[in-house]
C-alpha atoms as a PDB file:
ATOM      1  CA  UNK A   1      93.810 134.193 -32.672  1.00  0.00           C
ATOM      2  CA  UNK A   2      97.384 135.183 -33.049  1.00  0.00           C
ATOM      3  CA  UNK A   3      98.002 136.398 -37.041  1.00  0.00           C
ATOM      4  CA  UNK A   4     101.213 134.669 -37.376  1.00  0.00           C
ATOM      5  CA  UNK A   5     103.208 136.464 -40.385  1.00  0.00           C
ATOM      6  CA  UNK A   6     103.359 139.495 -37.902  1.00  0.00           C
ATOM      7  CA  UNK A   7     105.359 137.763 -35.657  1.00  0.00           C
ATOM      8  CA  UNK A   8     107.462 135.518 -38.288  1.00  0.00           C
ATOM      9  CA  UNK A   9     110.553 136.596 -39.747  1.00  0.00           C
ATOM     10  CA  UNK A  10     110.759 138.481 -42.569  1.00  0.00           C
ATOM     11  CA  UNK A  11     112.916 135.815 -44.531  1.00  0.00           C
ATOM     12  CA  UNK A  12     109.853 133.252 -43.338  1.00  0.00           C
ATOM     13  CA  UNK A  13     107.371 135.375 -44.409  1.00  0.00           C
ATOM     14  CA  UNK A  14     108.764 135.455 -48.050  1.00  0.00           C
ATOM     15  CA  UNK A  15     108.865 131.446 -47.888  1.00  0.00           C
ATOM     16  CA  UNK A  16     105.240 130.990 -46.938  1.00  0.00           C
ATOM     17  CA  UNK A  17     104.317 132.673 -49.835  1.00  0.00           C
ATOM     18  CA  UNK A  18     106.572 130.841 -51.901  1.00  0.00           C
ATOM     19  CA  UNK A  19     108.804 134.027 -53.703  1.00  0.00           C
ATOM     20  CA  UNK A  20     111.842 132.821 -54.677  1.00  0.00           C
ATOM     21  CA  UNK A  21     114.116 135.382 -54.469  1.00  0.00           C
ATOM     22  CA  UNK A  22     116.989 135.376 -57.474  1.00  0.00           C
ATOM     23  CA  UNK A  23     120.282 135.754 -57.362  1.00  0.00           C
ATOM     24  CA  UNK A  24     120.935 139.815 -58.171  1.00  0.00           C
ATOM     25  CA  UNK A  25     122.052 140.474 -61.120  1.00  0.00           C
ATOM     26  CA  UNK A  26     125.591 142.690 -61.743  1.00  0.00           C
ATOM     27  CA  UNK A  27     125.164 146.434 -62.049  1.00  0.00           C
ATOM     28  CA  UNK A  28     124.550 147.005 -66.023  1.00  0.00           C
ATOM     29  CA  UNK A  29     126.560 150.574 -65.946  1.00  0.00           C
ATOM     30  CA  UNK A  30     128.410 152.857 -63.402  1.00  0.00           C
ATOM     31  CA  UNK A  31     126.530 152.618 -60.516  1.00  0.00           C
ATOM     32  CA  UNK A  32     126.527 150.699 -57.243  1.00  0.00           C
ATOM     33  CA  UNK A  33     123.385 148.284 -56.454  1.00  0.00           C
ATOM     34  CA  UNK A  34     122.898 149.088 -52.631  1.00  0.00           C
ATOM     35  CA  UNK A  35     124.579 151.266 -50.589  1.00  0.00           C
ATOM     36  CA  UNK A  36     124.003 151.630 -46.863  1.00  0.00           C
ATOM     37  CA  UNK A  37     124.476 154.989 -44.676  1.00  0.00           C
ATOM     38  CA  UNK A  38     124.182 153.681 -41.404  1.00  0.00           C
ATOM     39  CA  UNK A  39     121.195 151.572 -40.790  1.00  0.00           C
ATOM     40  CA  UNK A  40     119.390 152.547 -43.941  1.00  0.00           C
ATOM     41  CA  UNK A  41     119.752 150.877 -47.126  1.00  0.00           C
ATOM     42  CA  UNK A  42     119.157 152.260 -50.583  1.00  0.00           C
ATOM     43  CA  UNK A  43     118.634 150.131 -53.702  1.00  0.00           C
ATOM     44  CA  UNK A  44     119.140 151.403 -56.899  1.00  0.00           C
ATOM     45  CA  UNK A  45     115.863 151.221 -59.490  1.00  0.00           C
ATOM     46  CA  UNK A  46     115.465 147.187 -60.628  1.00  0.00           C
ATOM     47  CA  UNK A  47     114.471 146.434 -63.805  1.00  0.00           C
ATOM     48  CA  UNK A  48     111.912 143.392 -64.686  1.00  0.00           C
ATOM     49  CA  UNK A  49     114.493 141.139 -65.552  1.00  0.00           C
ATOM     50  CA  UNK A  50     113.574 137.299 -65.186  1.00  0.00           C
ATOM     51  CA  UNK A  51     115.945 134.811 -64.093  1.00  0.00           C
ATOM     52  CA  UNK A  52     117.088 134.962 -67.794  1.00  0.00           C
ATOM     53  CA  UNK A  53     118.218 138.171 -67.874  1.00  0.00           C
ATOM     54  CA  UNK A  54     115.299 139.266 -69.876  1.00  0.00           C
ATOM     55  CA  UNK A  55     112.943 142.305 -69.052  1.00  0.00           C
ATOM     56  CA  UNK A  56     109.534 140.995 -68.606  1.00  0.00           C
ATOM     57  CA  UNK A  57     107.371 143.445 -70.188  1.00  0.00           C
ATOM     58  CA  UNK A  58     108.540 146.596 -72.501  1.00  0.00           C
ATOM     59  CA  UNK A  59     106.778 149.933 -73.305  1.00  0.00           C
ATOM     60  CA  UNK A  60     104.601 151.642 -71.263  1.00  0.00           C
ATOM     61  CA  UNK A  61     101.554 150.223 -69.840  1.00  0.00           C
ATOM     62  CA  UNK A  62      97.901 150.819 -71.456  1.00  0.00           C
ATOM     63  CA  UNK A  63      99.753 151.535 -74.615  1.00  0.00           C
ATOM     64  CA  UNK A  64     102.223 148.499 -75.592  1.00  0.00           C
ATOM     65  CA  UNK A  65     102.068 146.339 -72.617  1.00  0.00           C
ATOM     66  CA  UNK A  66      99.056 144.979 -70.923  1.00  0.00           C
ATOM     67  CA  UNK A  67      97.457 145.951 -67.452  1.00  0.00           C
ATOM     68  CA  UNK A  68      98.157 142.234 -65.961  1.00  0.00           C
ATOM     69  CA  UNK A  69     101.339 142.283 -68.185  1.00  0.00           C
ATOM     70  CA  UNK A  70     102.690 145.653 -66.011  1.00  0.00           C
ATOM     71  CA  UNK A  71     101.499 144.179 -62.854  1.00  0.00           C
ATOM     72  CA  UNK A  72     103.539 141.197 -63.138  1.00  0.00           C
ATOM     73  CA  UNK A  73     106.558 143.519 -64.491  1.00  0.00           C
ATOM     74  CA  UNK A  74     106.025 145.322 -61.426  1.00  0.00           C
ATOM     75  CA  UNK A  75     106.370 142.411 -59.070  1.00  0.00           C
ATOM     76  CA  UNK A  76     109.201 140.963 -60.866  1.00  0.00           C
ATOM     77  CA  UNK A  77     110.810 144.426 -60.230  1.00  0.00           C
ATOM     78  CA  UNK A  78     109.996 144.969 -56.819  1.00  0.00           C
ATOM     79  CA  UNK A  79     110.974 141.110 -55.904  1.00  0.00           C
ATOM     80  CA  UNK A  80     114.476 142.015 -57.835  1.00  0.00           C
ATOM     81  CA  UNK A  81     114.523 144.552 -55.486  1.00  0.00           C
ATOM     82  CA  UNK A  82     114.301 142.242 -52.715  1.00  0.00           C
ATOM     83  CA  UNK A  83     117.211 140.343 -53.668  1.00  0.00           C
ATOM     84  CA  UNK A  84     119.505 143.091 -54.490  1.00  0.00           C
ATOM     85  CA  UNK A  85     118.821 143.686 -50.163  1.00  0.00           C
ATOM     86  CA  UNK A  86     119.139 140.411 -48.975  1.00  0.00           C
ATOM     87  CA  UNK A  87     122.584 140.075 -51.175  1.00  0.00           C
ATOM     88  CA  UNK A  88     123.905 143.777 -48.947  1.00  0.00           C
ATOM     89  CA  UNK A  89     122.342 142.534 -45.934  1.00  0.00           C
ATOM     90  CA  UNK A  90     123.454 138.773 -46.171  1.00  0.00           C
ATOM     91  CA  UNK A  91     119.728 138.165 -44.138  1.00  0.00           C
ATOM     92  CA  UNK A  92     116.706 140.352 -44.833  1.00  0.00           C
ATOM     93  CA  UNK A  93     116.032 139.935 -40.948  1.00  0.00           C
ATOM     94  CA  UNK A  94     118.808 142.702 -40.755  1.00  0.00           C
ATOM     95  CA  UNK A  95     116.327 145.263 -41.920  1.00  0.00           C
ATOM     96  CA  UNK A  96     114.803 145.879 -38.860  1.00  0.00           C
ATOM     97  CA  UNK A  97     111.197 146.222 -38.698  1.00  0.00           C
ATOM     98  CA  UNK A  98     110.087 147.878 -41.661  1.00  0.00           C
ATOM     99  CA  UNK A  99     111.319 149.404 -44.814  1.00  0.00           C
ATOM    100  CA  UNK A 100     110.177 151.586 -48.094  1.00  0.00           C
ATOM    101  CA  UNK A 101     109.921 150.162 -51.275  1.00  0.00           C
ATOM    102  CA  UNK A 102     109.308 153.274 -53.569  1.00  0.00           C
ATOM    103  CA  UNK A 103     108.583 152.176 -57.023  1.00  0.00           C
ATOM    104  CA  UNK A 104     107.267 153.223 -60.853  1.00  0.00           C
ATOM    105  CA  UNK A 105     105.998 151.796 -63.610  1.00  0.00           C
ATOM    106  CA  UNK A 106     105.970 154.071 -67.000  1.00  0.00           C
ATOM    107  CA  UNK A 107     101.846 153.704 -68.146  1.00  0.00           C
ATOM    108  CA  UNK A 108     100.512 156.039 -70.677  1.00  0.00           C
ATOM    109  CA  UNK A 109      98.893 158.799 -68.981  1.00  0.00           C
ATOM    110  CA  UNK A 110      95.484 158.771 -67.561  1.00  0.00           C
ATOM    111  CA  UNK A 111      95.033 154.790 -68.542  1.00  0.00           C
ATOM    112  CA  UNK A 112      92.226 153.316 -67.913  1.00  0.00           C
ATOM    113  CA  UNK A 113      90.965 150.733 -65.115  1.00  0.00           C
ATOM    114  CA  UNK A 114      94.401 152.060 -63.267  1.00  0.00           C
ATOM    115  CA  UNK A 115      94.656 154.611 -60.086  1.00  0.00           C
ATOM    116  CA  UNK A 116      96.181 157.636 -61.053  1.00  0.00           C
ATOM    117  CA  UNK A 117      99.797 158.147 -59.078  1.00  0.00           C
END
């Protein structure tokens, strides 16, 4: 049997699994949001800001912010992310067939019950 998210579209893909993607929010100081060399993109580091404007989680995880609490900062990020591509790109099926999404989340060191980095 064919495993059809490999051969759906990348904007498709984020449907079926319902992520919503938001609309970007403005640069908060002097720097740019995207900037593409060619056929590579950069995006600047996203914050865990919800559709509010308001970061999801504060303080470092293990310490001030729970485990599940950093994973769903994390996703929030990374989604943010997303969206800050799709607005440079106009289509995330513009970025080709694959692209890194490097990404940190401040924990206290050596916390438990997570991988070290």
């Amino acid at each position: 049997m064919k495993n059809n998210h490999m051969t759906s579209s990348f904007e498709a893909r984020i449907s079926q699994l319902g992520i919503v993607l938001p609309v970007p929010p403005k640069s908060a100081a002097n720097y740019v949001s995207t900037r593409q060399i060619g056929n590579l993109l950069y995006v600047s580091g996203q914050l865990c800001l919800d559709t509010d404007g308001k970061l999801v989680a504060k303080g470092l995880i293990g310490l001030d912010v729970s485990v599940e609490d950093g994973a769903r900062a994390a996703r929030v990020a990374a989604i943010n992310a997303i969206a800050q591509a799709r607005a440079a790109l106009g289509n995330l099926d513009r970025s080709g067939r694959s692209f890194a999404l490097p990404a940190s989340s401040p924990r206290r060191p050596l916390s438990p019950n997570m991988p070290a980095s």
